[in-house]
Protein backbone atom coordinates (compact mmCIF):
# COMPACT_ATOMS: atom_id res chain seq x y z
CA UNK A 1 80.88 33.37 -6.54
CA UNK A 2 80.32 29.51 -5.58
CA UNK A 3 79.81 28.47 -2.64
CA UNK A 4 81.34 25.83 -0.56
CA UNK A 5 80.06 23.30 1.52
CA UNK A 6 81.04 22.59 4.75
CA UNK A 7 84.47 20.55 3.74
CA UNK A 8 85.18 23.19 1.66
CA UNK A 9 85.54 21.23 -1.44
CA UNK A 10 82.56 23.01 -3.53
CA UNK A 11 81.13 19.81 -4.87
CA UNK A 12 77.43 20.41 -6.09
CA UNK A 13 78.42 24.42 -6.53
CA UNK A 14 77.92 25.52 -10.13
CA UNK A 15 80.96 27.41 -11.53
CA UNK A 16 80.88 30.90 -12.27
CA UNK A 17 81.39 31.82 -15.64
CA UNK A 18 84.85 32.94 -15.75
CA UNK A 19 85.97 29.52 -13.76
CA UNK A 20 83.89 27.66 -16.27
CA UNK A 21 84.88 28.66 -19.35
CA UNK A 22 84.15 28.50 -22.84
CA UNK A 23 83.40 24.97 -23.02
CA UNK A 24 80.97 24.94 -20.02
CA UNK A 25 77.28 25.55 -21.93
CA UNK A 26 75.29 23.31 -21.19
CA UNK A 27 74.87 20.47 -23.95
CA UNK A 28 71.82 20.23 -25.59
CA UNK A 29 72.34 17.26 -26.59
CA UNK A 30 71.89 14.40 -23.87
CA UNK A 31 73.00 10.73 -23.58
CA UNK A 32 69.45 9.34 -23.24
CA UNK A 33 68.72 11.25 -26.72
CA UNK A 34 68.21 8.52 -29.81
CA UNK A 35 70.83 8.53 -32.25
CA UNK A 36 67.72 9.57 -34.42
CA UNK A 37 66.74 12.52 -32.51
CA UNK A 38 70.45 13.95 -32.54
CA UNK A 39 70.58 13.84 -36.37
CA UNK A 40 67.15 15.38 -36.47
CA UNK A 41 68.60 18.17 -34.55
CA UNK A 42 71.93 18.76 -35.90
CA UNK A 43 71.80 17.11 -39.16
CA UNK A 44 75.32 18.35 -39.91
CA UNK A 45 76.78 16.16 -37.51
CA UNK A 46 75.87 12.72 -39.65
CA UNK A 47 79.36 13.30 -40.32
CA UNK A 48 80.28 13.35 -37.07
CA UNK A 49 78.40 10.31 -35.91
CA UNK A 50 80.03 8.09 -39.02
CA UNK A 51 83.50 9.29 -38.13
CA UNK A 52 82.91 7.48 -35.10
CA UNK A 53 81.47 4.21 -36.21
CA UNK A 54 77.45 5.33 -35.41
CA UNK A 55 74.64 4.62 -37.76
CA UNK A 56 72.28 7.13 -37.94
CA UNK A 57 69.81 5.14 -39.96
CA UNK A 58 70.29 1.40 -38.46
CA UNK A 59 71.31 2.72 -34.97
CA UNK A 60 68.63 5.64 -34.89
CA UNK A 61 66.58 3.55 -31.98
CA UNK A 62 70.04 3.34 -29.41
CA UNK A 63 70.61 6.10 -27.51
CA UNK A 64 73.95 8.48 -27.82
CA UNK A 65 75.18 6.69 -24.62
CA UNK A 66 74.31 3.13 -25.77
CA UNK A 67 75.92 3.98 -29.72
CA UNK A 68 78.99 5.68 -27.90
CA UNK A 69 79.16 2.39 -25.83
CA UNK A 70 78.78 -0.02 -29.13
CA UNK A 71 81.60 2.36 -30.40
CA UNK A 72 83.45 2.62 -27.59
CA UNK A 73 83.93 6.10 -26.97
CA UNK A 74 82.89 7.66 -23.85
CA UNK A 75 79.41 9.30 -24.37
CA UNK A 76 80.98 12.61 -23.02
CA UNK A 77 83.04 12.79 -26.56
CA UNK A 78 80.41 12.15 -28.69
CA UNK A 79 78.69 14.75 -27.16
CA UNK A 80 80.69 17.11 -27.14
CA UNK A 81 82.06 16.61 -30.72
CA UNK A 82 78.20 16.55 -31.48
CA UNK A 83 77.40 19.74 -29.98
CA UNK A 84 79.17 22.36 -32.77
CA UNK A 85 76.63 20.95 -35.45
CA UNK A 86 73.45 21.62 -33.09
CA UNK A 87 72.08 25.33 -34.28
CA UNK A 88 72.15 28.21 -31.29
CA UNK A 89 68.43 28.49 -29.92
CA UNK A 90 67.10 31.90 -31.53
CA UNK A 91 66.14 34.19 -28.79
């Protein structure tokens, strides 16, 4: 269960799994991450970064929050359209 701070309002509680749903993971991907890095780690999202303007190869020094900035998309949506072509860590 959460907890609450003294308002009430639960800012700064984590969610519990069923409130945060599927979409809730933590990214592994981050906005100070180069544009390099991220296609190092999930090189099927090259795709992904095109689609939204981002060059992987000329643009591999910016970060994902400066590239989603030139491209102007919030870095939030890059990420998260990043995220399905990252590979689950192996346990």
């Amino acid at each position: 269960m959460s907890q609450t701070c003294g308002c009430g309002c639960r800012h700064g509680a984590a969610p519990s799994p069923a409130e945060a749903g599927p979409m809730a993971r933590p990214l592994s991907l981050m906005p100070e991450d180069t544009v390099e890095a991220a296609a190092r780690r999930a090189p099927h999202g090259l795709p992904i970064l095109q689609r939204f303007g981002i060059d992987a190869c000329c643009g591999g020094h910016l970060t994902l929050a400066q590239a989603a900035a030139s491209a102007g998309v919030p870095v939030e949506t890059l990420l998260r359209a990043l995220e399905p072509a990252v590979p689950a860590p192996t346990t």
